[in-house]
Protein backbone atom coordinates (compact mmCIF):
# COMPACT_ATOMS: atom_id res chain seq x y z
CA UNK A 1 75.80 89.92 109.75
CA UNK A 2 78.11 88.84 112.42
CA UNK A 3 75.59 88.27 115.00
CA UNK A 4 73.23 86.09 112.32
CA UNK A 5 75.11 82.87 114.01
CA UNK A 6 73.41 83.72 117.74
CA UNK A 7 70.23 85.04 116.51
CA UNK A 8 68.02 81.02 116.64
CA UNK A 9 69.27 81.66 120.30
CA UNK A 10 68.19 84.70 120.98
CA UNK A 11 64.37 83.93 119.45
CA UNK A 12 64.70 80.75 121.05
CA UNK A 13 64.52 81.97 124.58
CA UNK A 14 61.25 84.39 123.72
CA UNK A 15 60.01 86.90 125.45
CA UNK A 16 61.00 86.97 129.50
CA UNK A 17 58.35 85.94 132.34
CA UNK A 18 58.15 88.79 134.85
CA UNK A 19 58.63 85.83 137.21
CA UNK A 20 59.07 82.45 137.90
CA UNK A 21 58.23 79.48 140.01
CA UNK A 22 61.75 78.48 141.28
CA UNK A 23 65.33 79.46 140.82
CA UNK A 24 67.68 76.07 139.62
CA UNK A 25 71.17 76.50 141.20
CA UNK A 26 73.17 74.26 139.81
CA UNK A 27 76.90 73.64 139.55
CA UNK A 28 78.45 74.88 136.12
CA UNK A 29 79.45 71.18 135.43
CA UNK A 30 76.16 70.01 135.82
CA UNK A 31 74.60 72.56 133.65
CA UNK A 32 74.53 70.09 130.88
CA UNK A 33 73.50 67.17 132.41
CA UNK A 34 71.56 66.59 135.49
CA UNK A 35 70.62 70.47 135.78
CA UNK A 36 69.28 70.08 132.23
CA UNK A 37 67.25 67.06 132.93
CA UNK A 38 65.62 68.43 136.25
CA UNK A 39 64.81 71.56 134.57
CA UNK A 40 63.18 69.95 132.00
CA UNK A 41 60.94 67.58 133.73
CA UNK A 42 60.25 70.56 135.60
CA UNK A 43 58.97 72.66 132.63
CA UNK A 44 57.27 69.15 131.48
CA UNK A 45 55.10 69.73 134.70
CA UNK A 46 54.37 73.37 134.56
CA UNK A 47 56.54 74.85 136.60
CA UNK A 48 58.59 78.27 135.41
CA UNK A 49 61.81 77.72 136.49
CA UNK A 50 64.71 80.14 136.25
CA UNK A 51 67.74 78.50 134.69
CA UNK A 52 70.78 80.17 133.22
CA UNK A 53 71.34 77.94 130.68
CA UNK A 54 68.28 79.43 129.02
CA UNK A 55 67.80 82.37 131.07
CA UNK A 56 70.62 84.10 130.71
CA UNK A 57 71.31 85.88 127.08
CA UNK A 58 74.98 85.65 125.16
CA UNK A 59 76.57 88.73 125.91
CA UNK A 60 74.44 89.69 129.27
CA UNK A 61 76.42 90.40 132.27
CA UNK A 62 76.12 86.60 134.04
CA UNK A 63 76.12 87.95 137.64
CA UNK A 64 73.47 90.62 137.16
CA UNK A 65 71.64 88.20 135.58
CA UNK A 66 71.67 86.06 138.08
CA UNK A 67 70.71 88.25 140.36
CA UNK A 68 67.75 89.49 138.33
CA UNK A 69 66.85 85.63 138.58
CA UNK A 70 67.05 85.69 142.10
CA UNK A 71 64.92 88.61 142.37
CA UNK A 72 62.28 87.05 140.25
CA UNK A 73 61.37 83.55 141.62
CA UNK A 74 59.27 82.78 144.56
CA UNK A 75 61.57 79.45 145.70
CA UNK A 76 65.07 78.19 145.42
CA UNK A 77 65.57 74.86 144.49
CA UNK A 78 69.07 73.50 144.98
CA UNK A 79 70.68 70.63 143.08
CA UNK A 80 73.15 69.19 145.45
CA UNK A 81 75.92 67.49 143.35
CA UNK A 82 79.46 66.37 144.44
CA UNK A 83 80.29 69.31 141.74
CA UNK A 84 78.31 72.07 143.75
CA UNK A 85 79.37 70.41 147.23
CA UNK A 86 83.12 71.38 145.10
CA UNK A 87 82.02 74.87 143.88
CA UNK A 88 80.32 75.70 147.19
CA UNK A 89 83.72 75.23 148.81
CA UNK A 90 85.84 76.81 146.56
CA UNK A 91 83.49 79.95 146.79
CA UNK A 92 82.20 80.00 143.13
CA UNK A 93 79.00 81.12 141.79
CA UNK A 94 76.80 78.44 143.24
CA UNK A 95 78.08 79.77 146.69
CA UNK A 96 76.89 83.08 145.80
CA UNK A 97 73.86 81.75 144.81
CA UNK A 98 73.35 79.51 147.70
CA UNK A 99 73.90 81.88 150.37
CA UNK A 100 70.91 84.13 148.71
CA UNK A 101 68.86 81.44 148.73
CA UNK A 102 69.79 80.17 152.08
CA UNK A 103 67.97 83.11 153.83
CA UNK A 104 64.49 82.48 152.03
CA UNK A 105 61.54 80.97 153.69
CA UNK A 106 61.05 77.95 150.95
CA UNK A 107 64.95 76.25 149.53
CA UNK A 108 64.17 72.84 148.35
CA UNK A 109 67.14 70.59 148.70
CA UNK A 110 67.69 68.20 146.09
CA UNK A 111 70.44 65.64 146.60
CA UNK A 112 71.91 63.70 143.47
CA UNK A 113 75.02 61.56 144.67
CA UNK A 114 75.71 63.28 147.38
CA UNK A 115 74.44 62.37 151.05
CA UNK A 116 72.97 64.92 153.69
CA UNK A 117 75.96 63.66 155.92
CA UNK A 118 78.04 64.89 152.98
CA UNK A 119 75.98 68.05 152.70
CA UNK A 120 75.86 68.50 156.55
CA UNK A 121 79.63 69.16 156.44
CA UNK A 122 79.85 71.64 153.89
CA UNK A 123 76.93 73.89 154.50
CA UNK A 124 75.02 72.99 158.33
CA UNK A 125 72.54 75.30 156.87
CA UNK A 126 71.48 73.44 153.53
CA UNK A 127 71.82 70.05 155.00
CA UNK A 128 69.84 70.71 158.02
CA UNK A 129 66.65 71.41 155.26
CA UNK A 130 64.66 68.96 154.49
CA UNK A 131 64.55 68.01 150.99
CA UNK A 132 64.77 65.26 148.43
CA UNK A 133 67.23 62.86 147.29
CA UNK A 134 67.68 60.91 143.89
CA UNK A 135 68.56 57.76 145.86
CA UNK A 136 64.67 57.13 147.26
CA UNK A 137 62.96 58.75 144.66
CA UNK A 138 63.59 59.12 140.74
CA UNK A 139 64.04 62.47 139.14
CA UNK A 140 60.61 62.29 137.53
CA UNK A 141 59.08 61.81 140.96
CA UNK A 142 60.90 64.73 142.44
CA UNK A 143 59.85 66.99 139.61
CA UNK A 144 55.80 65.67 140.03
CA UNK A 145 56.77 66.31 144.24
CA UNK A 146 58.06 69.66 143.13
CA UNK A 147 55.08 70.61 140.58
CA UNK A 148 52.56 69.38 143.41
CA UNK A 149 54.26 72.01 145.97
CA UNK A 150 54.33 74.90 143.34
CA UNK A 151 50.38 74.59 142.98
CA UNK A 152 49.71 75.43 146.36
């Protein structure tokens, strides 16, 4: 059957949580790298965590997906990139997705490579949060930080 090929990815992802701990917007370049890596320390520490990478099903509508995402998670947690600094000013995705997430209560800023100066003058919103940042702690200790908040 045609279909046979995408099948160990369908079963893979399992049945859906009605929600989730967190949302992960990411930019699409780091979906395979850094994104990947948070997400699983993440999971590693019991948080649910939304990410489209797994989350979203070949042949789904990615937008509406998204947006089911978004309606599902109790906090956003942003991984600030030089790539999503890029996409957020090109008015991609993560834009979309960071303007959503913006008007929550709880948006947990995580800065990898960028600085909050850097952030500051692309969104005044997301870089006045206060968040985390890959340069004082490692990524294991932001996902433990995370976990610990989640638990509350």
């Amino acid at each position: 059957m045609a279909l046979d090929r995408y099948r160990s990815k369908v079963e893979a992802v399992g049945p859906r949580a009605k929600s989730y701990d967190l949302f992960l917007c990411h930019a699409w370049d780091d979906r395979r790298g850094i994104a990947t890596e948070l997400h699983n320390l993440l999971e590693a520490e019991y948080v649910s965590v939304w990410f489209s990478e797994r989350d979203i099903i070949l042949g789904q509508p990615f937008m509406r997906e998204i947006d089911k995402g978004l309606a599902k998670t109790r906090i956003g947690l942003v991984l600030i990139t030089p790539a999503l600094l890029s996409r957020v000013e090109s008015g991609g995705v993560s834009e979309k997705e960071l303007s959503e997430l913006l008007s929550r209560d709880l948006l947990i800023p995580v800065a990898h490579g960028v600085t909050y100066e850097e952030i500051r003058s692309v969104s005044p919103l997301l870089g006045s949060r206060n968040g985390l940042s890959t340069e004082e702690d490692s990524l294991e200790s932001i996902a433990k930080k995370i976990a610990e908040l989640i638990a509350v």
